[in-house]
PDB file of N, CA and C in Angstrom:
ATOM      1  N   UNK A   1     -12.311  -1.455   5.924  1.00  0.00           N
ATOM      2  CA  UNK A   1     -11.669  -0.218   5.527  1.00  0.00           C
ATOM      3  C   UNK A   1     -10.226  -0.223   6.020  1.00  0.00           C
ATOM      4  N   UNK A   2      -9.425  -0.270   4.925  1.00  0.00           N
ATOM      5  CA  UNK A   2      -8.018   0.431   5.210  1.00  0.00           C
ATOM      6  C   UNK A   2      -7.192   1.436   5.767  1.00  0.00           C
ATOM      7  N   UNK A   3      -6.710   1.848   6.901  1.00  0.00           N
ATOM      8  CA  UNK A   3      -5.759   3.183   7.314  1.00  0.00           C
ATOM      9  C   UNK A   3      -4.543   2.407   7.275  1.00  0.00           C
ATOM     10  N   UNK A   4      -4.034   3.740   7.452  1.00  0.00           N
ATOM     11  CA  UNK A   4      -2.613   3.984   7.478  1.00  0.00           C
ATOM     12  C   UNK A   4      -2.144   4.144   8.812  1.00  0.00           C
ATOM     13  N   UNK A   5      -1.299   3.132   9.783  1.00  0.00           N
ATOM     14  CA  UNK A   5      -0.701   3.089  11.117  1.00  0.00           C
ATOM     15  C   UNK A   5       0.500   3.465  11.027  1.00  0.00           C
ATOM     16  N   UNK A   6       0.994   4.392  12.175  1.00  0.00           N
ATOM     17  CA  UNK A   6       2.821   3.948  12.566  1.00  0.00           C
ATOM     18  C   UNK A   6       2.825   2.756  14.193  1.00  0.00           C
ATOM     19  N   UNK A   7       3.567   2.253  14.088  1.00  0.00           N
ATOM     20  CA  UNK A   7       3.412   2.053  15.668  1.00  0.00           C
ATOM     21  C   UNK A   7       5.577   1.920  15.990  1.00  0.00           C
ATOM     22  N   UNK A   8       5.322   2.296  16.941  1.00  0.00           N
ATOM     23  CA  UNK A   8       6.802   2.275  17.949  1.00  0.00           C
ATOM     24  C   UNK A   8       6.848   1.637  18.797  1.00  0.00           C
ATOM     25  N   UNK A   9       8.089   0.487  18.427  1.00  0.00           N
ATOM     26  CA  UNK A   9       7.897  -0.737  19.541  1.00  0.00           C
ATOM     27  C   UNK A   9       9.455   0.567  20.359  1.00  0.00           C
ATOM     28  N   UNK A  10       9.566  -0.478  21.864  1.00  0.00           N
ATOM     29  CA  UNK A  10      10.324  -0.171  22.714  1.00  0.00           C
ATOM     30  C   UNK A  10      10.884  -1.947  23.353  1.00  0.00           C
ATOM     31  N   UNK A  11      11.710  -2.428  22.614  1.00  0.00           N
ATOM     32  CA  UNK A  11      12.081  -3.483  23.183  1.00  0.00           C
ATOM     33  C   UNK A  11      13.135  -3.791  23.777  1.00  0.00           C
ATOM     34  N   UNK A  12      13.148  -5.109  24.814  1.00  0.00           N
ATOM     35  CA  UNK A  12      14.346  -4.897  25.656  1.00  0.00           C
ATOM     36  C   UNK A  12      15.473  -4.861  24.969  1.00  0.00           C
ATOM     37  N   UNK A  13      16.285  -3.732  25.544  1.00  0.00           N
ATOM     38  CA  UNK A  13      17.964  -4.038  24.768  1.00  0.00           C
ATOM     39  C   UNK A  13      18.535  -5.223  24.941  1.00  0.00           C
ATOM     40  N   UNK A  14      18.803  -6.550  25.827  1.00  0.00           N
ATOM     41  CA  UNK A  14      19.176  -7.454  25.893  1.00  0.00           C
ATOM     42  C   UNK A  14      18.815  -8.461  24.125  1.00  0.00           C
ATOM     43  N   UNK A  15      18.038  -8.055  23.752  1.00  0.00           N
ATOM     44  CA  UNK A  15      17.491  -8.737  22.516  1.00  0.00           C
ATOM     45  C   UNK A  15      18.616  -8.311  21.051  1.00  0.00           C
ATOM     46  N   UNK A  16      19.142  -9.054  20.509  1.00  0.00           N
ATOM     47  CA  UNK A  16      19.692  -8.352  19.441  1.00  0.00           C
ATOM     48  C   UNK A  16      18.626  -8.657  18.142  1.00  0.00           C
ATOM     49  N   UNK A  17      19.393  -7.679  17.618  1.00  0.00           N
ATOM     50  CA  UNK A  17      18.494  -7.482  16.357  1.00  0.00           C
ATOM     51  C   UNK A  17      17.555  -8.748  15.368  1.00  0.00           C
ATOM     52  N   UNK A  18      18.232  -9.683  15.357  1.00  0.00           N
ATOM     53  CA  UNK A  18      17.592 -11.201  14.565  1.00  0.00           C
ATOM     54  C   UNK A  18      16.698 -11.348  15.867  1.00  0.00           C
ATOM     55  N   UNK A  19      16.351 -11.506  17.035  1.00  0.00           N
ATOM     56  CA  UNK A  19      15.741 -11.909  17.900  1.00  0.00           C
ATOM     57  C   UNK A  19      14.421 -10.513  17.535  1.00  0.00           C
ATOM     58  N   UNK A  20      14.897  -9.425  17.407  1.00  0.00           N
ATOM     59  CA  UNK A  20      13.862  -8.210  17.256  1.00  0.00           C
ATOM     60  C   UNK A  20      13.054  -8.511  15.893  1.00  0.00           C
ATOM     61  N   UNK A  21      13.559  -8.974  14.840  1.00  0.00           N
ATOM     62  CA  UNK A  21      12.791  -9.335  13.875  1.00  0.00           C
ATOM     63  C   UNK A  21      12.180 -10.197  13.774  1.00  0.00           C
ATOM     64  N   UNK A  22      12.893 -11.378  14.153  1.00  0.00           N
ATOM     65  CA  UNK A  22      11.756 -12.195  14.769  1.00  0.00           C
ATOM     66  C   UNK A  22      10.023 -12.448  15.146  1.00  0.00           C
ATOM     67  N   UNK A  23      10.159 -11.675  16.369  1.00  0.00           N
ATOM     68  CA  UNK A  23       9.573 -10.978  16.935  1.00  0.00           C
ATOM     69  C   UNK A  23       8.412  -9.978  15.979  1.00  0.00           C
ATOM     70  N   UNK A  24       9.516  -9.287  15.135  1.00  0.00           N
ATOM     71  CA  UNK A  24       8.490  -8.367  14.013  1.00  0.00           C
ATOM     72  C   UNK A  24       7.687  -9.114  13.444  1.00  0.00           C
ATOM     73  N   UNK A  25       7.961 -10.125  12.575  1.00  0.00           N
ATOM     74  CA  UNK A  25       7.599 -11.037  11.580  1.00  0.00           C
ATOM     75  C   UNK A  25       6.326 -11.663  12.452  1.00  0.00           C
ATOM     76  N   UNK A  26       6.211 -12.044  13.384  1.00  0.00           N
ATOM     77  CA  UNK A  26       5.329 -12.932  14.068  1.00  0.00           C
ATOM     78  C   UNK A  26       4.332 -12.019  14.540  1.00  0.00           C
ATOM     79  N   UNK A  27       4.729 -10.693  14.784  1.00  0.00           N
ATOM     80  CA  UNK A  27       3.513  -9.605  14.894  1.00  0.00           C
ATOM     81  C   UNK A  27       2.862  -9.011  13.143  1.00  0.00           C
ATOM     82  N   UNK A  28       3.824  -9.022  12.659  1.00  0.00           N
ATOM     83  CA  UNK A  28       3.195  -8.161  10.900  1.00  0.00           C
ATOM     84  C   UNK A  28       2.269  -9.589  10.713  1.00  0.00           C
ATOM     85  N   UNK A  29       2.427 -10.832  11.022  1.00  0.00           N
ATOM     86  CA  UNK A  29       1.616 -11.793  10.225  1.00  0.00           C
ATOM     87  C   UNK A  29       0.574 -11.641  10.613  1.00  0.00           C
ATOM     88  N   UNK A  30       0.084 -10.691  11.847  1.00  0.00           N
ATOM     89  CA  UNK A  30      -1.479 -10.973  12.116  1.00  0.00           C
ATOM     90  C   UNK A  30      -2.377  -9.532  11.539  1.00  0.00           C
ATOM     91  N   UNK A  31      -1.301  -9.222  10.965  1.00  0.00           N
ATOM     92  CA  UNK A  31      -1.855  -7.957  10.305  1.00  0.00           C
ATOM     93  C   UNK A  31      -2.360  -8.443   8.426  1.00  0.00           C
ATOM     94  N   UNK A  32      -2.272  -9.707   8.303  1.00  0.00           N
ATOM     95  CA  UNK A  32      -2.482 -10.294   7.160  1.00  0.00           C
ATOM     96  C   UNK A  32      -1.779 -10.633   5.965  1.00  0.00           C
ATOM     97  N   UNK A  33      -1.307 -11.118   5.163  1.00  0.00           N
ATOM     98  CA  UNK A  33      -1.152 -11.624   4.080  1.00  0.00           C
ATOM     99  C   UNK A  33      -0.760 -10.137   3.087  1.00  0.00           C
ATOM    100  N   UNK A  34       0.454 -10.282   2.635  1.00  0.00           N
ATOM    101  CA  UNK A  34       0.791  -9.085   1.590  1.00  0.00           C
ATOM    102  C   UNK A  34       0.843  -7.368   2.415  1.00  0.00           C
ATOM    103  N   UNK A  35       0.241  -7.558   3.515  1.00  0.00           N
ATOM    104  CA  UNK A  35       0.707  -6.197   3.628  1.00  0.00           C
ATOM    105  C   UNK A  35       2.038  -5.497   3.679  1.00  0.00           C
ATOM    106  N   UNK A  36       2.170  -4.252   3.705  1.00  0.00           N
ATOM    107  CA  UNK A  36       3.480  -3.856   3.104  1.00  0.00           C
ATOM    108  C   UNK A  36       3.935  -3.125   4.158  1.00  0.00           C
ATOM    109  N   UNK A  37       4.953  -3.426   4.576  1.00  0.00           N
ATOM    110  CA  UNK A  37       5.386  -2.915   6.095  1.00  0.00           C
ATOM    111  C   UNK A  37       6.713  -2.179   5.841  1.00  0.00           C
ATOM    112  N   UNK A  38       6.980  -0.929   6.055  1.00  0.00           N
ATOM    113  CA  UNK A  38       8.146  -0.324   5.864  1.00  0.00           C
ATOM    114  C   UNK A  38       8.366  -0.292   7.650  1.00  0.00           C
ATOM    115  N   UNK A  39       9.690  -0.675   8.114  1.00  0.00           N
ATOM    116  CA  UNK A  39      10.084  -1.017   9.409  1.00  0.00           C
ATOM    117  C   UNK A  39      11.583   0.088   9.459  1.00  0.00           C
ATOM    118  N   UNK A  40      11.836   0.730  10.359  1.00  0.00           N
ATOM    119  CA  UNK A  40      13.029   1.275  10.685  1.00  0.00           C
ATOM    120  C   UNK A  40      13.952   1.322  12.140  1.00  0.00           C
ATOM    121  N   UNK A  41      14.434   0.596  12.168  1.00  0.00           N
ATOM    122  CA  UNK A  41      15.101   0.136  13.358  1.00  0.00           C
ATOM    123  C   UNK A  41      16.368   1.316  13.809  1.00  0.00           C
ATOM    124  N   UNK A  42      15.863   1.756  14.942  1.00  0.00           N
ATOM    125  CA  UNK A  42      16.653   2.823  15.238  1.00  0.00           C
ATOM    126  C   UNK A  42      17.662   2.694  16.049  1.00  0.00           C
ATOM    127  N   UNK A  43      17.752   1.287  16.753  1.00  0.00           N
ATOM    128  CA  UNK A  43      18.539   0.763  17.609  1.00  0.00           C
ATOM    129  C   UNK A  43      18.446   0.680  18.639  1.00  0.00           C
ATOM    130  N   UNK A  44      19.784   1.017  19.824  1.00  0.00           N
ATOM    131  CA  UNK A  44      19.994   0.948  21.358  1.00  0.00           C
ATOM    132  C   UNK A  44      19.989   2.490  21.373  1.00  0.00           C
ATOM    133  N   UNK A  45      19.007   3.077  22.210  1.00  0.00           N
ATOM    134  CA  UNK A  45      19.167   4.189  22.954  1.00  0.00           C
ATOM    135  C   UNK A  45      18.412   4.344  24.445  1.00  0.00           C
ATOM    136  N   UNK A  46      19.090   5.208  25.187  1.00  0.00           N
ATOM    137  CA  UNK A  46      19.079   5.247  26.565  1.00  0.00           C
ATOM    138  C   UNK A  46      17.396   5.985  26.559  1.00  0.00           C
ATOM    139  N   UNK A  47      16.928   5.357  27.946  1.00  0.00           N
ATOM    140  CA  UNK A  47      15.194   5.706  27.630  1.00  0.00           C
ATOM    141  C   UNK A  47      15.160   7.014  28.717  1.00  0.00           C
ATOM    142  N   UNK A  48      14.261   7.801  28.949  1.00  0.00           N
ATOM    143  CA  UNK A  48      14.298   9.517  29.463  1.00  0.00           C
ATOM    144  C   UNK A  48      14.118   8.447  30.496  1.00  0.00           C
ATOM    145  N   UNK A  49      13.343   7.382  31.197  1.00  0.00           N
ATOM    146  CA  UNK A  49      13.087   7.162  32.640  1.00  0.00           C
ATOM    147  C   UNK A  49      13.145   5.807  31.998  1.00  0.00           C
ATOM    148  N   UNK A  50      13.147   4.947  33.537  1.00  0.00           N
ATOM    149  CA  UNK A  50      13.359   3.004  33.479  1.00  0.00           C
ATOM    150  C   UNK A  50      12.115   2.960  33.241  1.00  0.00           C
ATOM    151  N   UNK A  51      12.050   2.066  32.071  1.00  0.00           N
ATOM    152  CA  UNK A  51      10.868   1.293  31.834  1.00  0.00           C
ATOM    153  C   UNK A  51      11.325   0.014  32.668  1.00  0.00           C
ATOM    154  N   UNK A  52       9.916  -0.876  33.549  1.00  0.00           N
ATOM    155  CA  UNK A  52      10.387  -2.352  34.044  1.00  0.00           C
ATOM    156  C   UNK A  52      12.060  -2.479  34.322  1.00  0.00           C
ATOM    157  N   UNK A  53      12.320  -1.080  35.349  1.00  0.00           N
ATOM    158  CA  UNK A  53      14.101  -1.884  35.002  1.00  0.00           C
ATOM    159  C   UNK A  53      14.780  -1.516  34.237  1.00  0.00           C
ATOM    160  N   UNK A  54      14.153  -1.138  33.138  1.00  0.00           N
ATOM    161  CA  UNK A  54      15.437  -1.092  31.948  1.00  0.00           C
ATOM    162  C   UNK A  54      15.711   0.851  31.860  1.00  0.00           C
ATOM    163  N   UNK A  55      17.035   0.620  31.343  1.00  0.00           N
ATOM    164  CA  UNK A  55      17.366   2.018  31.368  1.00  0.00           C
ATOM    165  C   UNK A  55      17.687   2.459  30.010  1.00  0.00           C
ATOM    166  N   UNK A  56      17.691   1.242  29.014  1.00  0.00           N
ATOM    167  CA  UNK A  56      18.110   1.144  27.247  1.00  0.00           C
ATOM    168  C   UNK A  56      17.252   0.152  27.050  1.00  0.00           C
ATOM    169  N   UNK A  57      16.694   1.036  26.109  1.00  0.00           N
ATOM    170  CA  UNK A  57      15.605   0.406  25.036  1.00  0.00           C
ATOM    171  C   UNK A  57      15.590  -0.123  23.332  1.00  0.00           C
ATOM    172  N   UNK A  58      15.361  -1.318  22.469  1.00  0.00           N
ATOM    173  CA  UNK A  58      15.715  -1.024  21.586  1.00  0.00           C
ATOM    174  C   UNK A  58      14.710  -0.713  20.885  1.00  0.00           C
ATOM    175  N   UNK A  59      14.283   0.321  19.714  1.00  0.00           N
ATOM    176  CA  UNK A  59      13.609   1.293  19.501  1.00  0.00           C
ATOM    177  C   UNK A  59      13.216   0.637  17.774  1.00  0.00           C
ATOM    178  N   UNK A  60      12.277   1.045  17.797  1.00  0.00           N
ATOM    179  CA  UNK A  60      11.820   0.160  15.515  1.00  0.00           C
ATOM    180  C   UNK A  60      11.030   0.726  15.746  1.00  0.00           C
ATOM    181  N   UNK A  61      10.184   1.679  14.566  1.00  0.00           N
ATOM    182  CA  UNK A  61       9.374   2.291  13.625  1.00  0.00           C
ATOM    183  C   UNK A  61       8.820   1.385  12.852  1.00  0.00           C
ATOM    184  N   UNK A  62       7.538   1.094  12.492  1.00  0.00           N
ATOM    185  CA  UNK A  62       6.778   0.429  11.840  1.00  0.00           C
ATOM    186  C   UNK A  62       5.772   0.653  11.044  1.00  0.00           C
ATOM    187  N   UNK A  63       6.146   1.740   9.693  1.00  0.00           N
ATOM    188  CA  UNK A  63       4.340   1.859   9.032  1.00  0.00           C
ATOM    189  C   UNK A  63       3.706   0.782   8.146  1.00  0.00           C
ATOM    190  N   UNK A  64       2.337   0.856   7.944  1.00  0.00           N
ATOM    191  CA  UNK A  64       1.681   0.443   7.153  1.00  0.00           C
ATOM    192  C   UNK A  64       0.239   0.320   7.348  1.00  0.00           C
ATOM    193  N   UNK A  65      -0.469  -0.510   6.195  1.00  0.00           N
ATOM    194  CA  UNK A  65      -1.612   0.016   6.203  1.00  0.00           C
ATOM    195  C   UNK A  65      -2.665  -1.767   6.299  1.00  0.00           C
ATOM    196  N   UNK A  66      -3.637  -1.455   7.210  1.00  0.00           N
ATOM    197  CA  UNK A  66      -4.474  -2.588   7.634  1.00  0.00           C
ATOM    198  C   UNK A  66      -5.915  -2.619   7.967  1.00  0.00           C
ATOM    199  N   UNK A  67      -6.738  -3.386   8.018  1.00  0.00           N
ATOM    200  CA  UNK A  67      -7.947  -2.751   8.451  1.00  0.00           C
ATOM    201  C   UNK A  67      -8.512  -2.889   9.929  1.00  0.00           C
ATOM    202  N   UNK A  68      -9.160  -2.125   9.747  1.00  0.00           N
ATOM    203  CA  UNK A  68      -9.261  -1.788  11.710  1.00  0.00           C
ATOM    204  C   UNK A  68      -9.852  -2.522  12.381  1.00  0.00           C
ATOM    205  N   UNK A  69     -10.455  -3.829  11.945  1.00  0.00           N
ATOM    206  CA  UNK A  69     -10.688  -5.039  12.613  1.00  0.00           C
ATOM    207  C   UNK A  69      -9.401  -5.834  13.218  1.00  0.00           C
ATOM    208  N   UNK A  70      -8.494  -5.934  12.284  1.00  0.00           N
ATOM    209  CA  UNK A  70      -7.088  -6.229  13.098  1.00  0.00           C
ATOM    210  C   UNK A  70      -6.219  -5.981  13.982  1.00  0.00           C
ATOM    211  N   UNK A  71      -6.500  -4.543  14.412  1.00  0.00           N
ATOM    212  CA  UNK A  71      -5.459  -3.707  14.924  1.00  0.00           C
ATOM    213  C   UNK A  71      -5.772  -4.501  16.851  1.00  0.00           C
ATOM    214  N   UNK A  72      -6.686  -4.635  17.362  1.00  0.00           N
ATOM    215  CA  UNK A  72      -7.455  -5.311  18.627  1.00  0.00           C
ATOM    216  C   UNK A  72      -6.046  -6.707  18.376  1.00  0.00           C
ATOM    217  N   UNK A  73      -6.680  -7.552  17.933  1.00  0.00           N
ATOM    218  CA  UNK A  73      -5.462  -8.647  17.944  1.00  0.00           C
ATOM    219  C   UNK A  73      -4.046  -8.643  18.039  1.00  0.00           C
ATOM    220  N   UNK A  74      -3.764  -7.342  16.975  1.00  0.00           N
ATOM    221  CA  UNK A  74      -2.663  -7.348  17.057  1.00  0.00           C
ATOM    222  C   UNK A  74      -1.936  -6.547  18.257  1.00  0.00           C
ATOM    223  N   UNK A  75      -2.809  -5.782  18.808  1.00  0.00           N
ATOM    224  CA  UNK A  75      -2.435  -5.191  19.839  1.00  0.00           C
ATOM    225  C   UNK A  75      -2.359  -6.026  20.944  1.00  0.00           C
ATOM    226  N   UNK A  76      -3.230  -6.912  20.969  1.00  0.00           N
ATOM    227  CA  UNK A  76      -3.052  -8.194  22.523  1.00  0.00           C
ATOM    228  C   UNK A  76      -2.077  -8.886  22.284  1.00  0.00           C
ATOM    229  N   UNK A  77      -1.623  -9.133  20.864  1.00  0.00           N
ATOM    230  CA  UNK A  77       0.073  -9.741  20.808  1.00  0.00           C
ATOM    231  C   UNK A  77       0.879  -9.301  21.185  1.00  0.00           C
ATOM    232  N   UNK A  78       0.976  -7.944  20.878  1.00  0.00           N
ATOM    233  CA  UNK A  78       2.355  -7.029  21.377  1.00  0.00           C
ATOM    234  C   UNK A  78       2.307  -7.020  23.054  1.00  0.00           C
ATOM    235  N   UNK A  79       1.062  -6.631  23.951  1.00  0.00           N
ATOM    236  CA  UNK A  79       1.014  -6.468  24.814  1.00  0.00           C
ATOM    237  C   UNK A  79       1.108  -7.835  25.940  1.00  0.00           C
ATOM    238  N   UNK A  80       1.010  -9.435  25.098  1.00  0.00           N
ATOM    239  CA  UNK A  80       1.635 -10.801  25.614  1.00  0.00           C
ATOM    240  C   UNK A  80       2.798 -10.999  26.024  1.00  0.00           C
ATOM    241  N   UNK A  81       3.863 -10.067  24.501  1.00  0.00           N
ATOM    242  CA  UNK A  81       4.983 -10.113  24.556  1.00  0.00           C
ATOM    243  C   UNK A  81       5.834  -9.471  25.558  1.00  0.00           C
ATOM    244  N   UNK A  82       6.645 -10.559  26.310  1.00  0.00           N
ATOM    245  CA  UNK A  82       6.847  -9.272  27.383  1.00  0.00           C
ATOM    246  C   UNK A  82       8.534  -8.925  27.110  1.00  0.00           C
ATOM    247  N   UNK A  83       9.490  -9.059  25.980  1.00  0.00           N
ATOM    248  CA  UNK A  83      10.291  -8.425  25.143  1.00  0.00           C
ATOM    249  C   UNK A  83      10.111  -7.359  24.917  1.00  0.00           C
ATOM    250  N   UNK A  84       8.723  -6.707  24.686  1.00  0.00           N
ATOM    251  CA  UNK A  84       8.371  -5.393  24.577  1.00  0.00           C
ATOM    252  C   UNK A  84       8.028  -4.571  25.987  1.00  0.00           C
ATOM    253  N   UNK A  85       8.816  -3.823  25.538  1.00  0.00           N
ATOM    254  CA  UNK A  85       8.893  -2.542  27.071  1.00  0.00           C
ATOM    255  C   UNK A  85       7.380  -1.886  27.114  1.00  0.00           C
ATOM    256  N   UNK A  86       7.068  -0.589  25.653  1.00  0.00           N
ATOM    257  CA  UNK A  86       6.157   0.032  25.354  1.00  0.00           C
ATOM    258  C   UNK A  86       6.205  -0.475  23.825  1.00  0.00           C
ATOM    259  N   UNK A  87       4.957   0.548  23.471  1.00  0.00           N
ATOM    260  CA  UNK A  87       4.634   0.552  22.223  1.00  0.00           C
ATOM    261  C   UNK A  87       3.281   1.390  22.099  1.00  0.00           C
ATOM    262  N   UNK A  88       3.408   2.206  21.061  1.00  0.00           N
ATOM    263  CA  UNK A  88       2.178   2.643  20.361  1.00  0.00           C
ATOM    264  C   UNK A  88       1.908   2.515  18.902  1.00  0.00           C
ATOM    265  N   UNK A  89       0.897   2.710  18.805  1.00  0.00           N
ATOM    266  CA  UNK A  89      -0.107   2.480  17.610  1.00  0.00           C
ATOM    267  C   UNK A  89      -0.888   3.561  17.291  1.00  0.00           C
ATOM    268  N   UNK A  90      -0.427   4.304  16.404  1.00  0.00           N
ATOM    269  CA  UNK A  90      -1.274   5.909  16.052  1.00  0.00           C
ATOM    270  C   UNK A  90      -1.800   5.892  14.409  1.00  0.00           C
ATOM    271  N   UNK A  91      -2.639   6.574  14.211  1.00  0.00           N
ATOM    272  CA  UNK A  91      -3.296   6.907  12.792  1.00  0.00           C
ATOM    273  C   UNK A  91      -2.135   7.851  12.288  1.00  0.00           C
ATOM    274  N   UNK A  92      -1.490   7.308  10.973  1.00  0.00           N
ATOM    275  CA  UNK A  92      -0.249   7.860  10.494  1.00  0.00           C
ATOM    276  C   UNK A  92      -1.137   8.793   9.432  1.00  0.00           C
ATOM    277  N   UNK A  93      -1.456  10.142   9.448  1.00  0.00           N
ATOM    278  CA  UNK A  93      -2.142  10.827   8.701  1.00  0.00           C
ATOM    279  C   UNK A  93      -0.924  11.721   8.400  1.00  0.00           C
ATOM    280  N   UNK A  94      -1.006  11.845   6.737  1.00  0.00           N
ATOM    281  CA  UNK A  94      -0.672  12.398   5.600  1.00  0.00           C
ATOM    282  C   UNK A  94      -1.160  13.164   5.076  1.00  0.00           C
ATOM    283  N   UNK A  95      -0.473  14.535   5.136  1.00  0.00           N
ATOM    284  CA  UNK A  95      -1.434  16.048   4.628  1.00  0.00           C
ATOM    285  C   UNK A  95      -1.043  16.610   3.321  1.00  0.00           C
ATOM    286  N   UNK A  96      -1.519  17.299   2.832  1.00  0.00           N
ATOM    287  CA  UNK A  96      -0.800  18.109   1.892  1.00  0.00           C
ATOM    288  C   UNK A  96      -1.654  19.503   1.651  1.00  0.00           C
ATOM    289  N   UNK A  97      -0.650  20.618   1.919  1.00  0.00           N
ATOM    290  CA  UNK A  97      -1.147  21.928   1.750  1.00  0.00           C
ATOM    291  C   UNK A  97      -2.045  22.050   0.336  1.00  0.00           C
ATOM    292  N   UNK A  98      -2.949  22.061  -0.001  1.00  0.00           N
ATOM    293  CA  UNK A  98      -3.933  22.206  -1.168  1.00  0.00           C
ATOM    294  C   UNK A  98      -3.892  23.795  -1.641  1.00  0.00           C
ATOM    295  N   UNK A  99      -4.308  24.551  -0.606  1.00  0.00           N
ATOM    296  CA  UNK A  99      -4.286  26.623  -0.664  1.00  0.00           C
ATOM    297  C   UNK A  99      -4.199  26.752   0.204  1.00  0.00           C
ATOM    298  N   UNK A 100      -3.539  28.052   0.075  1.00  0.00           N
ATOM    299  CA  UNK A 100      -3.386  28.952   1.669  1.00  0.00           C
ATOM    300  C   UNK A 100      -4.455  29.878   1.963  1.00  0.00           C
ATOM    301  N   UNK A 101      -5.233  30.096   2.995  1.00  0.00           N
ATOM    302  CA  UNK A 101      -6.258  30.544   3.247  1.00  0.00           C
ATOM    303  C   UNK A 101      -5.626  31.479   3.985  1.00  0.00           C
ATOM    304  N   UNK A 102      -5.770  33.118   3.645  1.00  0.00           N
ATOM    305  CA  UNK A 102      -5.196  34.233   4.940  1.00  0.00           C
ATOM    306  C   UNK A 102      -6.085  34.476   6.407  1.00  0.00           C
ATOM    307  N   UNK A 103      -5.398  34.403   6.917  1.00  0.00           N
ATOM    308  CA  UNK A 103      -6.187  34.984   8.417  1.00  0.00           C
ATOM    309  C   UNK A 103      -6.680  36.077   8.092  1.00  0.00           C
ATOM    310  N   UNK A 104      -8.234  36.065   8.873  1.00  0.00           N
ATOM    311  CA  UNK A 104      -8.876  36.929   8.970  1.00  0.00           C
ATOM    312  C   UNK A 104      -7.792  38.541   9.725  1.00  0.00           C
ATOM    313  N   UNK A 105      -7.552  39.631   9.621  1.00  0.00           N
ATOM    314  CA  UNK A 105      -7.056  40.684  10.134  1.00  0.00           C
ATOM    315  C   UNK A 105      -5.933  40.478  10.076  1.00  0.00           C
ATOM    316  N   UNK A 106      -5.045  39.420   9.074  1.00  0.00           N
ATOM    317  CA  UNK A 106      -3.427  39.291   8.921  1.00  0.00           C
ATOM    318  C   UNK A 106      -3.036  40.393   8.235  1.00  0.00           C
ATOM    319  N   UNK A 107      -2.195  40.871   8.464  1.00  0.00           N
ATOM    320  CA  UNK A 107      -1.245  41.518   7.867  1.00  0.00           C
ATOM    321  C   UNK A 107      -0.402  40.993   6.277  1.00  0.00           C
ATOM    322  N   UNK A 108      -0.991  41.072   5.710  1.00  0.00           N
ATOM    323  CA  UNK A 108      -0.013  40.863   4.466  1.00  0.00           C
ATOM    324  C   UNK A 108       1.719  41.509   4.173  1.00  0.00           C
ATOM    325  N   UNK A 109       2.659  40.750   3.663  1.00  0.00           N
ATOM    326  CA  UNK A 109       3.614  40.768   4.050  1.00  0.00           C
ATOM    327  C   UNK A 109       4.314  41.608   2.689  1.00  0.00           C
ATOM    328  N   UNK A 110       4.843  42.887   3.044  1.00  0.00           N
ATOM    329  CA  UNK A 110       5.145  44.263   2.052  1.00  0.00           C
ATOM    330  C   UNK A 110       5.895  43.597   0.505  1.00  0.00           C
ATOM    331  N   UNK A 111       5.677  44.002  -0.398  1.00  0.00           N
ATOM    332  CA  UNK A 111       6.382  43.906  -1.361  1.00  0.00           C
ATOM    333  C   UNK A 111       7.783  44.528  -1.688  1.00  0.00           C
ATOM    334  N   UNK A 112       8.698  43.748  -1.803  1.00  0.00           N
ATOM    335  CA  UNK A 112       9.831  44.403  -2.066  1.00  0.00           C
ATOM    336  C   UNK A 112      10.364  44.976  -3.266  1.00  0.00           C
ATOM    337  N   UNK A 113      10.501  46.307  -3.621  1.00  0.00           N
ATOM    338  CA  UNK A 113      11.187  46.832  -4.801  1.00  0.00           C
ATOM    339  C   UNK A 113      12.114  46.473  -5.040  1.00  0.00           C
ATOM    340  N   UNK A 114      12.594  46.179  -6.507  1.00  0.00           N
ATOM    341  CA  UNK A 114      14.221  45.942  -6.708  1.00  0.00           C
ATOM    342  C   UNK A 114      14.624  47.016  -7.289  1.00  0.00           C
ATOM    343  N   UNK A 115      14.537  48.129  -6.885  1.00  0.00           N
ATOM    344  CA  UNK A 115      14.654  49.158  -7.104  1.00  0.00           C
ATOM    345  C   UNK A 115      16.493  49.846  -6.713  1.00  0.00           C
TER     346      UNK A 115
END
């Protein structure tokens, strides 16, 4: 079965960007063949507290979709790598308002005359 992941790497700033993709490419491959990875690289920014030392982190966004037998592997890769500061891996869930259901004892909101 297929979901939908984001994950957020946190890698060392010393790394420039071709070294960060790198890096990407060798982690998306264990996620399989054709998957479709939309990646957004947010750059160098200063981290709220030192991770290992570091006080600037470089920061990439990663969605896509894989099956959940993979995600174990690919997670012991990232966590080998020691280029990577942090990182998470969350269920990227996608909603959409269908109806609005009123609260029980809401107040409905007055109609205005154009009077």
């Amino acid at each position: 079965m297929t979901r939908r992941y984001e994950v957020v790497y946190i890698f060392d700033s010393a790394l420039e960007e071709p070294a960060v993709n790198e890096r990407l490419a060798r982690f998306n491959a264990l996620l399989g063949e054709g998957t479709e990875i939309a990646t957004n690289h947010w750059g160098k920014r200063t981290l709220a507290y030192p991770i290992k030392r570091r006080d600037v982190g470089y920061y990439v966004v990663a969605k896509f979709e894989a099956a959940t037998e993979l995600l174990p592997e690919f997670e012991r890769a990232i966590k080998l790598d020691g280029s990577v500061l942090r990182f998470l891996v969350v269920l990227a869930e996608e909603y959409t308002v269908t109806a609005r259901v009123p609260l029980e004892g809401a107040v409905a909101p007055a109609e205005e005359d154009d009077e």
